[in-house]
Protein backbone atom coordinates (compact mmCIF):
# COMPACT_ATOMS: atom_id res chain seq x y z
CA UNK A 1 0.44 0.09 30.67
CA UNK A 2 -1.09 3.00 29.31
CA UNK A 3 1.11 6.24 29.26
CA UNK A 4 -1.41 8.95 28.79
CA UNK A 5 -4.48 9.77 30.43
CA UNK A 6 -7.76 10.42 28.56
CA UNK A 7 -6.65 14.17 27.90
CA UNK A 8 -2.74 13.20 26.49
CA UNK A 9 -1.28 14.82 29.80
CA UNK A 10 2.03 13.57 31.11
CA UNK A 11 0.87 10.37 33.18
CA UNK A 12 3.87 10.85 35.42
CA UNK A 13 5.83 7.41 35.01
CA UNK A 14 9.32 6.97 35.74
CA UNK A 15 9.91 6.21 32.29
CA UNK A 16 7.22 8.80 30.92
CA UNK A 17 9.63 11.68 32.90
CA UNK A 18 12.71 9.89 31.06
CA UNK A 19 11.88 10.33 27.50
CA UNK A 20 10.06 13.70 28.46
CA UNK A 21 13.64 14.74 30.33
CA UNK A 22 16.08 14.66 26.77
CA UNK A 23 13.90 17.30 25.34
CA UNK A 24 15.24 20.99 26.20
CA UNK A 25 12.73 23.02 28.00
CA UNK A 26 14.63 26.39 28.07
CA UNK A 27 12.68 28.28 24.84
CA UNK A 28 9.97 25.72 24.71
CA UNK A 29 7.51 23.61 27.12
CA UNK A 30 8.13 19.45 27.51
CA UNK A 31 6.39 17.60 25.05
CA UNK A 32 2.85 15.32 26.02
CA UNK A 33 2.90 11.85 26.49
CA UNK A 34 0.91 9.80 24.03
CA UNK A 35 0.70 6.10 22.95
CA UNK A 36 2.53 6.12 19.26
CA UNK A 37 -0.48 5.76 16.90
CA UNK A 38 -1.29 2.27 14.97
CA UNK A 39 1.21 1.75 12.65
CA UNK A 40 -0.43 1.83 8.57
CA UNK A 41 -1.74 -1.65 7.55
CA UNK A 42 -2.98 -0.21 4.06
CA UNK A 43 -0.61 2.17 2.20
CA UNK A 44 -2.80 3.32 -0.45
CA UNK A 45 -4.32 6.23 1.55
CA UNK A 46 -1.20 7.22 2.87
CA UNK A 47 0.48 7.79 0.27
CA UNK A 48 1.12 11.78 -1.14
CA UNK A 49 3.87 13.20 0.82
CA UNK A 50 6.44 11.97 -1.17
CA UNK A 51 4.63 12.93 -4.27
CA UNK A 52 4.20 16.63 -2.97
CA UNK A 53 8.04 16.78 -2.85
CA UNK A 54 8.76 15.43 -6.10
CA UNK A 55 6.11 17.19 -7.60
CA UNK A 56 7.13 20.31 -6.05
CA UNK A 57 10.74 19.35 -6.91
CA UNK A 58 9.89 18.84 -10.44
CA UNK A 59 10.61 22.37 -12.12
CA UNK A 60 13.48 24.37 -13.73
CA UNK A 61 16.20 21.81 -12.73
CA UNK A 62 14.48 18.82 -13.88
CA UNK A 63 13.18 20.56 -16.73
CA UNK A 64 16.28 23.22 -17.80
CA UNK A 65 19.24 22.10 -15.78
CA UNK A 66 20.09 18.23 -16.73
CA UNK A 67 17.96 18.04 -20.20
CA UNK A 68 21.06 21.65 -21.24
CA UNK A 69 24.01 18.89 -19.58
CA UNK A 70 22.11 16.40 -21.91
CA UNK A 71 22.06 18.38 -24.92
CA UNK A 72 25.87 19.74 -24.09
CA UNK A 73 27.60 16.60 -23.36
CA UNK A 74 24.96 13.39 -23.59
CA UNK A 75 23.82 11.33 -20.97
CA UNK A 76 27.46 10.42 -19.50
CA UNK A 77 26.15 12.76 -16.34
CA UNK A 78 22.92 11.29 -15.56
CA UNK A 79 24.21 9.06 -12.56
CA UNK A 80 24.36 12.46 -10.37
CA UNK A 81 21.06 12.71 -10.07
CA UNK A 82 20.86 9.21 -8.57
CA UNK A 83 23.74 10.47 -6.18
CA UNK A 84 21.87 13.66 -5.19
CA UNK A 85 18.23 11.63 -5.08
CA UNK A 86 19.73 9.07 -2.55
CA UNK A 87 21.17 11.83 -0.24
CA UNK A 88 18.58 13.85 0.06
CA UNK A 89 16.26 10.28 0.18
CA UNK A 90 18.34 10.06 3.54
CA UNK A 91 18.22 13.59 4.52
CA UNK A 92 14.21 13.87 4.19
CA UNK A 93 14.24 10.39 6.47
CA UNK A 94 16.02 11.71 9.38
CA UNK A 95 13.40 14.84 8.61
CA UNK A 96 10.78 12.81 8.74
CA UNK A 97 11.94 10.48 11.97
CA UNK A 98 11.68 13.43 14.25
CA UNK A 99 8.32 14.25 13.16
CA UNK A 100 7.11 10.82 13.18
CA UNK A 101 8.54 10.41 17.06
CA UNK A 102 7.42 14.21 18.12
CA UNK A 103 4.70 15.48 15.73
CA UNK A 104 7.00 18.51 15.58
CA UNK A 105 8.34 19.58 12.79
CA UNK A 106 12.17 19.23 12.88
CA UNK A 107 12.19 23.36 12.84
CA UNK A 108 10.77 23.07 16.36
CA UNK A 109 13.51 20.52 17.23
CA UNK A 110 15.86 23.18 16.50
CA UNK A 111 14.60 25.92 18.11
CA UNK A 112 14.60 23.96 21.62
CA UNK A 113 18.48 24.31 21.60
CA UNK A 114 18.60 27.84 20.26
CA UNK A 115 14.83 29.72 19.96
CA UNK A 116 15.64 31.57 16.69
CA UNK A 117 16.95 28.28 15.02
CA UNK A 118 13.44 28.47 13.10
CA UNK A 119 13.58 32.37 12.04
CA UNK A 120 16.91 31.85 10.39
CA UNK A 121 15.46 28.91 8.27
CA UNK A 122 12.28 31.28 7.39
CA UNK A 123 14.16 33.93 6.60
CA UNK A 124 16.92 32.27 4.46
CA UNK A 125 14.24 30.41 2.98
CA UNK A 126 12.25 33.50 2.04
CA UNK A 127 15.25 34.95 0.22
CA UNK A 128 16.05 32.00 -1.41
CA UNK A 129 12.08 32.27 -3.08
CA UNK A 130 11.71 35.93 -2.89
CA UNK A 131 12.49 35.71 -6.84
CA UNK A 132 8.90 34.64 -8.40
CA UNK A 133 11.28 32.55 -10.93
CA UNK A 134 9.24 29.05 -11.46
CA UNK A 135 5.90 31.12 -12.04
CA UNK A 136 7.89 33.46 -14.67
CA UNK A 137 9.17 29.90 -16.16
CA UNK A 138 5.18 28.82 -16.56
CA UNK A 139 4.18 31.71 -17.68
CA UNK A 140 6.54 32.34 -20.85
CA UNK A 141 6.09 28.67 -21.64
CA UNK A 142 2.61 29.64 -21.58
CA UNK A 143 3.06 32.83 -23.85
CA UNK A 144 4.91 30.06 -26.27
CA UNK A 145 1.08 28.28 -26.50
CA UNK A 146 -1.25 31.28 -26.71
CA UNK A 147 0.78 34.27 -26.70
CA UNK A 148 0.58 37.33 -24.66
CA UNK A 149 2.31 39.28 -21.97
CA UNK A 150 4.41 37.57 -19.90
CA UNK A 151 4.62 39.92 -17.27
CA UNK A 152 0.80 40.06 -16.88
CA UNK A 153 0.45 36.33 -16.94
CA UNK A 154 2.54 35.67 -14.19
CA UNK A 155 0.66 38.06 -12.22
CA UNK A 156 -2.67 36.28 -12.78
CA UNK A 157 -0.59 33.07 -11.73
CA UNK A 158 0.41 34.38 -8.67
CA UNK A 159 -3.01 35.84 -7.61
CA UNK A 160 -4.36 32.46 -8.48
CA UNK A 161 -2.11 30.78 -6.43
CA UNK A 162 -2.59 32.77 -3.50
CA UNK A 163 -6.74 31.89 -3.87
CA UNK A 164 -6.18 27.95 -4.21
CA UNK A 165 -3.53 28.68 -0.75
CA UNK A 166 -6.19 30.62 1.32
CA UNK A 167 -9.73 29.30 -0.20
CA UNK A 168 -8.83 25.49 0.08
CA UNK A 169 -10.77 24.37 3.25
CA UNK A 170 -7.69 21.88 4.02
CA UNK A 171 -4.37 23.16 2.32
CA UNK A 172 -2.53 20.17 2.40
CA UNK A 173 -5.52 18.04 0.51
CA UNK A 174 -5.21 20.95 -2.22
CA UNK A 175 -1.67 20.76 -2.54
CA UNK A 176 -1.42 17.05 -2.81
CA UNK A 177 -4.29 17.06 -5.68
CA UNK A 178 -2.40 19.69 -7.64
CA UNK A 179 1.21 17.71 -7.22
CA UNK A 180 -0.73 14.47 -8.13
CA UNK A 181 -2.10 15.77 -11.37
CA UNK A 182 1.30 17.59 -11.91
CA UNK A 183 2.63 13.84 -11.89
CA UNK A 184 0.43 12.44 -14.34
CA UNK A 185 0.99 15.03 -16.44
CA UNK A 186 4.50 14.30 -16.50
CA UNK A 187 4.43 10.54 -16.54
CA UNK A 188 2.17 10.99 -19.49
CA UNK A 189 4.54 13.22 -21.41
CA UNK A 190 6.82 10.69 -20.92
CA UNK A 191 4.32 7.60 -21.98
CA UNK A 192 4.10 9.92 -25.54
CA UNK A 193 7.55 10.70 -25.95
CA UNK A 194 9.06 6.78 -25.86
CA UNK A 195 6.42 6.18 -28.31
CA UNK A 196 6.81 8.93 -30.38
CA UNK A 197 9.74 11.48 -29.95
CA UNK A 198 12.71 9.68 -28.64
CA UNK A 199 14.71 7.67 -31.54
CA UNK A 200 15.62 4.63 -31.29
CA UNK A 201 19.70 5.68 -31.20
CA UNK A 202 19.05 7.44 -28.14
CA UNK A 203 17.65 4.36 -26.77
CA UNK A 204 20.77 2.60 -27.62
CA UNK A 205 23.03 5.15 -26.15
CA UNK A 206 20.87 5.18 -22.56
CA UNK A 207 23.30 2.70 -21.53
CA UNK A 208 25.99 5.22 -21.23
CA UNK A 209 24.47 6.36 -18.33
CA UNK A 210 26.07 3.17 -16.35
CA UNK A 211 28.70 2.49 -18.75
CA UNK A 212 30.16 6.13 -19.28
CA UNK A 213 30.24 7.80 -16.15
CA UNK A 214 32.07 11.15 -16.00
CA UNK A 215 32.33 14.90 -14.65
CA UNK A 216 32.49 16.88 -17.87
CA UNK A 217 34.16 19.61 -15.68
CA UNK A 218 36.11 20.80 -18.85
CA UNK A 219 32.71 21.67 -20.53
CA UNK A 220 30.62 22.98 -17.93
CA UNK A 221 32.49 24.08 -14.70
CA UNK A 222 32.75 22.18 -12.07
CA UNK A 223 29.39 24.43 -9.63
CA UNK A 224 27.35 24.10 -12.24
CA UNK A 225 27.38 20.23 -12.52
CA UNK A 226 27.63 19.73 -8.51
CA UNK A 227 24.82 21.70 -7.96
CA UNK A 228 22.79 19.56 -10.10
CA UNK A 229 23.99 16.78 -8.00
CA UNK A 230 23.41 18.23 -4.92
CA UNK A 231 20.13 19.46 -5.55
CA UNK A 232 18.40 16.87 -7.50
CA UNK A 233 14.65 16.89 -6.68
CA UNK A 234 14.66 19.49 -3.86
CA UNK A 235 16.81 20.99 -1.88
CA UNK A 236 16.85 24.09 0.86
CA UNK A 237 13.65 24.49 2.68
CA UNK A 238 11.60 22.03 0.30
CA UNK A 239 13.59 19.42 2.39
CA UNK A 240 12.74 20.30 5.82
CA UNK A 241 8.78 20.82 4.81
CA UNK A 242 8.68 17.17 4.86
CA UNK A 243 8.35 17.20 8.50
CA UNK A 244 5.01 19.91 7.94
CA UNK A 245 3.55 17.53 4.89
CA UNK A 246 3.73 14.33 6.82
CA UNK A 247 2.30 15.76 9.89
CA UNK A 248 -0.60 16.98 7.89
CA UNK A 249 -1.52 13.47 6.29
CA UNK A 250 -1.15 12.06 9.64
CA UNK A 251 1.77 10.23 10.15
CA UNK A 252 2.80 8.80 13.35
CA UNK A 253 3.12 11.47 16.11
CA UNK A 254 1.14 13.78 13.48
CA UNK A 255 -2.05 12.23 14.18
CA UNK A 256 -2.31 14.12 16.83
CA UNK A 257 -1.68 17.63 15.40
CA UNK A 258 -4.31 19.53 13.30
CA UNK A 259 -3.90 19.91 10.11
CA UNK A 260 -3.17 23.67 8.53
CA UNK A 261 -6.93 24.77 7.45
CA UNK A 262 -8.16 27.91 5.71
CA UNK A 263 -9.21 30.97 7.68
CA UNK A 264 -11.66 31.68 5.31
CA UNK A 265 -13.58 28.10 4.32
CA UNK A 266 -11.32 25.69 6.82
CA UNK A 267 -12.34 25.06 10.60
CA UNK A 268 -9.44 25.66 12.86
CA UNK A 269 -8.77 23.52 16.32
CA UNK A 270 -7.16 24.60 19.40
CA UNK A 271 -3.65 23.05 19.74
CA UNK A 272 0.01 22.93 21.36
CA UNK A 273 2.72 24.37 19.87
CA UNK A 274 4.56 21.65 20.39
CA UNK A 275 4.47 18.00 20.08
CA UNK A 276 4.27 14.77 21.70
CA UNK A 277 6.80 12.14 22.63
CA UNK A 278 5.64 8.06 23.39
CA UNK A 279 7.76 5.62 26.04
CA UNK A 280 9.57 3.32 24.07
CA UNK A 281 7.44 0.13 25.30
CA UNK A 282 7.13 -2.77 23.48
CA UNK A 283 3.70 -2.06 21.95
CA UNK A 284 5.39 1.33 20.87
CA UNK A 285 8.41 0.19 19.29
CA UNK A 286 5.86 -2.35 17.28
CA UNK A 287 3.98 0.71 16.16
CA UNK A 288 7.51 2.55 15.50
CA UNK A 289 8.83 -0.05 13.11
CA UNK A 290 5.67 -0.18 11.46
CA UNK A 291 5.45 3.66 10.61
CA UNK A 292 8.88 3.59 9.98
CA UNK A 293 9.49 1.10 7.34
CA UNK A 294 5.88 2.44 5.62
CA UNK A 295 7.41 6.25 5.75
CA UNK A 296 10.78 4.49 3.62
CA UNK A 297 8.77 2.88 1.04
CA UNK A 298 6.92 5.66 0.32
CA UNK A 299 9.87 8.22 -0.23
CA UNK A 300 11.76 5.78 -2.37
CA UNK A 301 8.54 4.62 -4.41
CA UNK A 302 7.17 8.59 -4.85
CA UNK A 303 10.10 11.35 -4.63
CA UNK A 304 13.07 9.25 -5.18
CA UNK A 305 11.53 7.03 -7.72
CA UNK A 306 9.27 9.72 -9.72
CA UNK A 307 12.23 12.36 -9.66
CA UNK A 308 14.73 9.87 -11.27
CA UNK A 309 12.80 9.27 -14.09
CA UNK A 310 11.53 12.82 -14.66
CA UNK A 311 15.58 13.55 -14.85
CA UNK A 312 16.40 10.50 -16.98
CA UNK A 313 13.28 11.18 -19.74
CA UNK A 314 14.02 14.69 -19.79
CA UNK A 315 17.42 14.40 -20.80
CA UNK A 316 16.92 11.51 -22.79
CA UNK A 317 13.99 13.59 -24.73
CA UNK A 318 16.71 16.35 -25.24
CA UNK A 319 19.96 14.29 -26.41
CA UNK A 320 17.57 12.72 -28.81
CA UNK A 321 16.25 16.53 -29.72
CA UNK A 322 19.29 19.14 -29.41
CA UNK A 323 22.19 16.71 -28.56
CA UNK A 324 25.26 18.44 -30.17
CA UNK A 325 23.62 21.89 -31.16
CA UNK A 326 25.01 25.04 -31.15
CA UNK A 327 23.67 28.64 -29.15
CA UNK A 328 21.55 26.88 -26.71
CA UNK A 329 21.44 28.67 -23.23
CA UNK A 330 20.51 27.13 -19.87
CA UNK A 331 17.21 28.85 -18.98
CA UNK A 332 13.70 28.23 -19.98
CA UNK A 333 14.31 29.45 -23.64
CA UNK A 334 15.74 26.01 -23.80
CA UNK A 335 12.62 24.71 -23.93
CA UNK A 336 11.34 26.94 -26.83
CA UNK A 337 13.58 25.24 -29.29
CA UNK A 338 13.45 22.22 -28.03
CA UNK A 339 9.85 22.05 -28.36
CA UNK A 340 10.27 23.58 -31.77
CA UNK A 341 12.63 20.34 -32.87
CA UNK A 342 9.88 18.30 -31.09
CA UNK A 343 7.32 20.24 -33.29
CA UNK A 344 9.74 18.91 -36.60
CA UNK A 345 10.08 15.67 -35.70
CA UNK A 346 6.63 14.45 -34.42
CA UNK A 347 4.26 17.38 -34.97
CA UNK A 348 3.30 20.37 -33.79
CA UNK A 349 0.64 18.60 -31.83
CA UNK A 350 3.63 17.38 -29.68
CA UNK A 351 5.38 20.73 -29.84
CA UNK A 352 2.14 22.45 -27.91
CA UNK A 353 1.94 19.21 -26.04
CA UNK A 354 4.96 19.50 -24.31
CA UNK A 355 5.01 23.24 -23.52
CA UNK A 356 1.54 22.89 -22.10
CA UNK A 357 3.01 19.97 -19.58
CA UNK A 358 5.97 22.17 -19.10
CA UNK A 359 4.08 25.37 -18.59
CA UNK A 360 1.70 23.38 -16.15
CA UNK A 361 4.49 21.79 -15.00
CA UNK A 362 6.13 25.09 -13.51
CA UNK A 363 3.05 26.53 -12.27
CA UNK A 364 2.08 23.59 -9.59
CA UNK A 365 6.18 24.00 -8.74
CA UNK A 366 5.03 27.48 -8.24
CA UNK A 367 2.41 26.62 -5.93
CA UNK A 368 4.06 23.85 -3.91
CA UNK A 369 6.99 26.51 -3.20
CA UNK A 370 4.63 29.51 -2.05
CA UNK A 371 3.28 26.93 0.28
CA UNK A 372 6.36 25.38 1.75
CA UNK A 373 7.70 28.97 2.28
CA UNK A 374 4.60 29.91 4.08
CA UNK A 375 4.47 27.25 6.14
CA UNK A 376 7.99 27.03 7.24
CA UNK A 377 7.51 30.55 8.44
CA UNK A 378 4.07 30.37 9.93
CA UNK A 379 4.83 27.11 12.53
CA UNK A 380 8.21 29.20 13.62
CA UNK A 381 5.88 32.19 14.08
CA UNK A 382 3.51 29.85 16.10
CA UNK A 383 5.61 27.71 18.11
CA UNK A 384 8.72 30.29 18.98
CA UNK A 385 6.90 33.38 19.14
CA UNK A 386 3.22 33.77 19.13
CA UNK A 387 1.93 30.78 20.66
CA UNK A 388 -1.62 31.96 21.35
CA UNK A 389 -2.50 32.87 17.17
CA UNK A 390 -4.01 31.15 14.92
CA UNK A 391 -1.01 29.53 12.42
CA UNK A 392 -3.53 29.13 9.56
CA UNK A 393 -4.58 33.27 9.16
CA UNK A 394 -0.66 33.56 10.12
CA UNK A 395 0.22 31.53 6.89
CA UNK A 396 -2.35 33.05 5.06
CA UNK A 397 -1.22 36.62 5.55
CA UNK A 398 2.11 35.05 4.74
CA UNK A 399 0.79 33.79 1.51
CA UNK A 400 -0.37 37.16 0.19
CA UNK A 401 2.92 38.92 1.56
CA UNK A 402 4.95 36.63 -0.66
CA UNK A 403 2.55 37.05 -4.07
CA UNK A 404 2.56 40.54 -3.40
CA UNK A 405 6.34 40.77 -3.53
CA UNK A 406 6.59 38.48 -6.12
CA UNK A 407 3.92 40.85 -8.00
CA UNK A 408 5.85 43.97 -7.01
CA UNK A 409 8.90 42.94 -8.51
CA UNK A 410 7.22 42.00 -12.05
CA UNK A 411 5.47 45.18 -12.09
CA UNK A 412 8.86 47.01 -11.16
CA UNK A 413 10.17 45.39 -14.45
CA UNK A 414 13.42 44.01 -13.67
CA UNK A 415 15.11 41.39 -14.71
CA UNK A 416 16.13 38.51 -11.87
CA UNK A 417 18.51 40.79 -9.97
CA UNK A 418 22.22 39.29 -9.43
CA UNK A 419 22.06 39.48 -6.06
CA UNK A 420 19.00 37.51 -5.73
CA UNK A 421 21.07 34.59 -8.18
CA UNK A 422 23.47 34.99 -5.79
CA UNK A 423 21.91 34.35 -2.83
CA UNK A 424 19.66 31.55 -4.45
CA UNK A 425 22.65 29.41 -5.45
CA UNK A 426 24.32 30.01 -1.86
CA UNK A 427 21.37 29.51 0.43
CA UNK A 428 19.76 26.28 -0.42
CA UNK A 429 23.05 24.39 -0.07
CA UNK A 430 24.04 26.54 3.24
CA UNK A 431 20.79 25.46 4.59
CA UNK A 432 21.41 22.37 3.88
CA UNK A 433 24.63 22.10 5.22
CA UNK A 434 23.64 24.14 8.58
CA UNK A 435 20.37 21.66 9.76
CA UNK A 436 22.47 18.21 8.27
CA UNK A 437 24.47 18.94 11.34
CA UNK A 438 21.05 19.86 13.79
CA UNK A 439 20.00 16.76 12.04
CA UNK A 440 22.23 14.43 13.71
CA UNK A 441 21.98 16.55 17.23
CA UNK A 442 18.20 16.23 17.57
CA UNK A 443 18.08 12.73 16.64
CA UNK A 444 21.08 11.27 18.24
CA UNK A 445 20.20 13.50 21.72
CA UNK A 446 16.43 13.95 21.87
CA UNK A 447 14.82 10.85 20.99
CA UNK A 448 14.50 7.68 22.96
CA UNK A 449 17.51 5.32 22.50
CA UNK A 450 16.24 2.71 20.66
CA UNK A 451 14.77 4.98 17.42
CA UNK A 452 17.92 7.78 17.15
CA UNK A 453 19.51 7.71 14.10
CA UNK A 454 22.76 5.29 13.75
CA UNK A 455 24.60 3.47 11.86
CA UNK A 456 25.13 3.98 7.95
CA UNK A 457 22.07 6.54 8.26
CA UNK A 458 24.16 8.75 10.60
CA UNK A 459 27.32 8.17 7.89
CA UNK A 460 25.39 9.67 5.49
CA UNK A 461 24.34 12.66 7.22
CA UNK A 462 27.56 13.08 7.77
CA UNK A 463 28.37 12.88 4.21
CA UNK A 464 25.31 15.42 3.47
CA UNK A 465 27.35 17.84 5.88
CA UNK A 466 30.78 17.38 4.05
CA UNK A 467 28.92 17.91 0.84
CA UNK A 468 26.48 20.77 1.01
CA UNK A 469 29.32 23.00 2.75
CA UNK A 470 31.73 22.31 -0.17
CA UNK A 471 28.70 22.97 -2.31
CA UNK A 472 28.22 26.00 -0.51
CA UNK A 473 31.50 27.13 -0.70
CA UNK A 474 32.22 26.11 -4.18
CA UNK A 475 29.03 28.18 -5.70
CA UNK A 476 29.46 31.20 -3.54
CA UNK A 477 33.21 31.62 -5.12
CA UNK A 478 31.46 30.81 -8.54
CA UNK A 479 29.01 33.13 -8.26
CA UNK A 480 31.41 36.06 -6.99
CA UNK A 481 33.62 35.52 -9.77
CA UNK A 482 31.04 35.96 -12.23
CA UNK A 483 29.68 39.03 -10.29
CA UNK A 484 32.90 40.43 -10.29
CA UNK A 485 34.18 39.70 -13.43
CA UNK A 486 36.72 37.50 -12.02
């Protein structure tokens, strides 16, 4: 029995005005009722979402963060980034399972059980960025290949990255290209470096990462290390973009929501705010387990699987580099000596070579995080408070209002203010502590019975709550102290 008619209006079933009747109407309308789309039969086309995220993911803690614990105290700390990867891995699914059931994002979830919900996410998640660190990062890397200013590079990076944000006729296909070819990159820096930059006693000693387990607390303090854990691959507002990302490839619900376009080349179509919602018949539930067990694979083979081994080669490139040296500092000059050992040891072909993936590297971060901060921002803007404009010149104006900042404060000439470390340390893990608990309320309450979250998937939210509010608490006491000299 169908449940829509030809336009996707509410057909007016019993069990169409059940599964309509668990979403809260009192900030935003009822959902449509739609037929869940075909579930994927070929993956290949499909894939990208989870690429964008570990692509995006991919930047100073992959690249600084674990390679400095490497070079500090070996690989004996390597399992926390599985630990962090498989959380989040669970996090981003119960992301994505509202999405895939609604076509709303899970910011719109939110918002139907307080409106502002959404604003506090953009906002925190603007503060958390408002630092343009990761395109600072590419740029001295790229000052390291060619010289220069790096002041004046960044801003060219930044004014590029606005263009490729605004000009791209769909922004999600441009975004996905750049995080692919970010990937390659990578993989291929990696390809090189077994071959020709990591000894064969590190080898040997990449067993330790099983077999030696610890916390080197002593050596590092304890926030440092359990914010690597914690925020292996992503973390803060990358995490709840998933819902945006998938619902611009299509998935499930998606399908039926146009895709964020440019207001300059891009062709914009009239739709809801909100989403959709199917009657869990037979035929749907088919189509459910189908999208459901392709959206799995497709974290754990792209952002789970492709941000494990970024982490692993990185920090097995730097024990086998800088393991044991003296004066090194956790931030990107890191990478200047290491790629000056690298230079020693293989040639200063490889040297160039890996500040030029690096520097690359940092920049597509750069771009992925402009984008997930605009679009966060524009769909709250759209679906809480201006439900009538157009989201893509919204996210657009957004775009520029973040480069411009970003530009403002490298012309301005300071150094990362330590208010701004602060709050970058603090609000990523608060985030992700506040919506781990909206998590389990939107899909234990809203969604039909037989696809809300359960089980050892609801344990581990749990789990994510415990853990992002001790992380939250633990680095905001960390980061006080230092601030205060205590």
């Amino acid at each position: 029995m169908a449940t829509t008619d030809d336009a996707g209006k509410p057909a007016g079933t019993e069990a169409a005005a059940r599964v309509t009747a668990a979403f809260p109407t009192r900030y935003l309308p009822a959902p449509q009722v739609r037929d869940l789309p075909d579930e994927p039969h070929h993956y290949r086309r499909l894939i990208g979402p989870g690429i964008i995220a570990a692509g995006v993911g991919l930047a100073s803690g992959e690249f600084i963060l674990f390679p400095y614990i490497a070079s500090q105290v070996g690989l004996v700390f390597v399992w926390a980034a599985l630990v962090g990867l498989v959380t989040q891995y669970f996090l981003n699914m119960e992301i994505e399972r509202y999405t895939l059931a609604t076509g709303e994002t899970a910011l719109t979830g939110f918002s139907r059980y307080w409106r502002h919900w959404g604003l506090v996410f953009a906002v925190l998640t603007y503060f958390a960025n408002l630092w343009p660190g990761w395109v600072t990062s590419s740029a001295t890397l790229t000052t390291y290949l060619f010289g220069g200013d790096r002041t004046w590079i960044a801003i060219g990076m930044l004014v590029v990255i606005g263009l490729i944000l605004t000009l791209a006729p769909v922004v999600y296909v441009a975004l996905e290209k750049a995080q692919m070819l970010k990937v390659a990159a990578v993989l291929t820096l990696f390809l090189v470096a077994a071959i020709f930059a990591i000894g064969a006693s590190a080898w040997s000693d990449l067993p330790e990462v099983v077999t030696q387990p610890r916390i080197p607390v002593e050596e590092l303090g304890f926030a440092l290390l359990l914010g690597a854990l914690a925020f292996a691959g992503a973390g803060g507002g990358q995490n709840l973009v998933q819902s945006n990302w998938i619902r611009d490839k299509g998935f499930g619900m998606g399908a039926y929501v146009p895709r964020l376009v440019s207001p300059v080349t891009g062709q914009a179509e009239a739709a809801p705010s909100t989403g959709y919602v199917f009657e869990p018949t037979d035929d749907n539930l088919r189509r459910w387990k189908g999208w459901w067990k392709f959206a799995n694979i497709e974290q754990l083979t792209t952002f789970v699987l492709i941000t494990f081994l970024t982490i692993l080669f990185t920090s097995l490139l730097a024990y086998s580099t800088v393991f044991g040296r003296e004066g090194l500092e956790n931030n990107i000059g890191f990478l200047e000596v290491e790629g000056q050992i690298l230079g020693e040891r293989v040639g200063s072909w490889f040297q160039y070579f890996f500040w030029a993936i690096g520097a690359f590297s940092l920049f597509a971060a750069a771009l992925g995080i402009v984008d997930y901060t605009s679009r966060l921002a524009a769909d709250v803007i759209k679906t809480s408070y201006a439900r009538n404009a157009n989201e893509s010149k919204i996210y657009a104006g957004l775009v520029w209002g973040l480069v411009l900042i970003g530009i403002a404060v490298l012309l301005a000439g300071f150094g990362q203010p330590i208010v701004l470390l602060v709050i970058s340390a603090v609000v990523g893990g608060f985030m992700m502590f506040i919506y781990s608990g909206l998590l389990i309320l939107v899909n234990r309450k809203i969604l039909p019975a037989p696809i809300r979250v359960r089980g050892i998937r609801l344990a581990v939210l749990i789990w994510s709550l415990l853990l992002f509010g001790t992380l939250s608490v633990l680095t905001f006491q960390d980061r006080i102290g230092e601030l205060f000299g205590g």
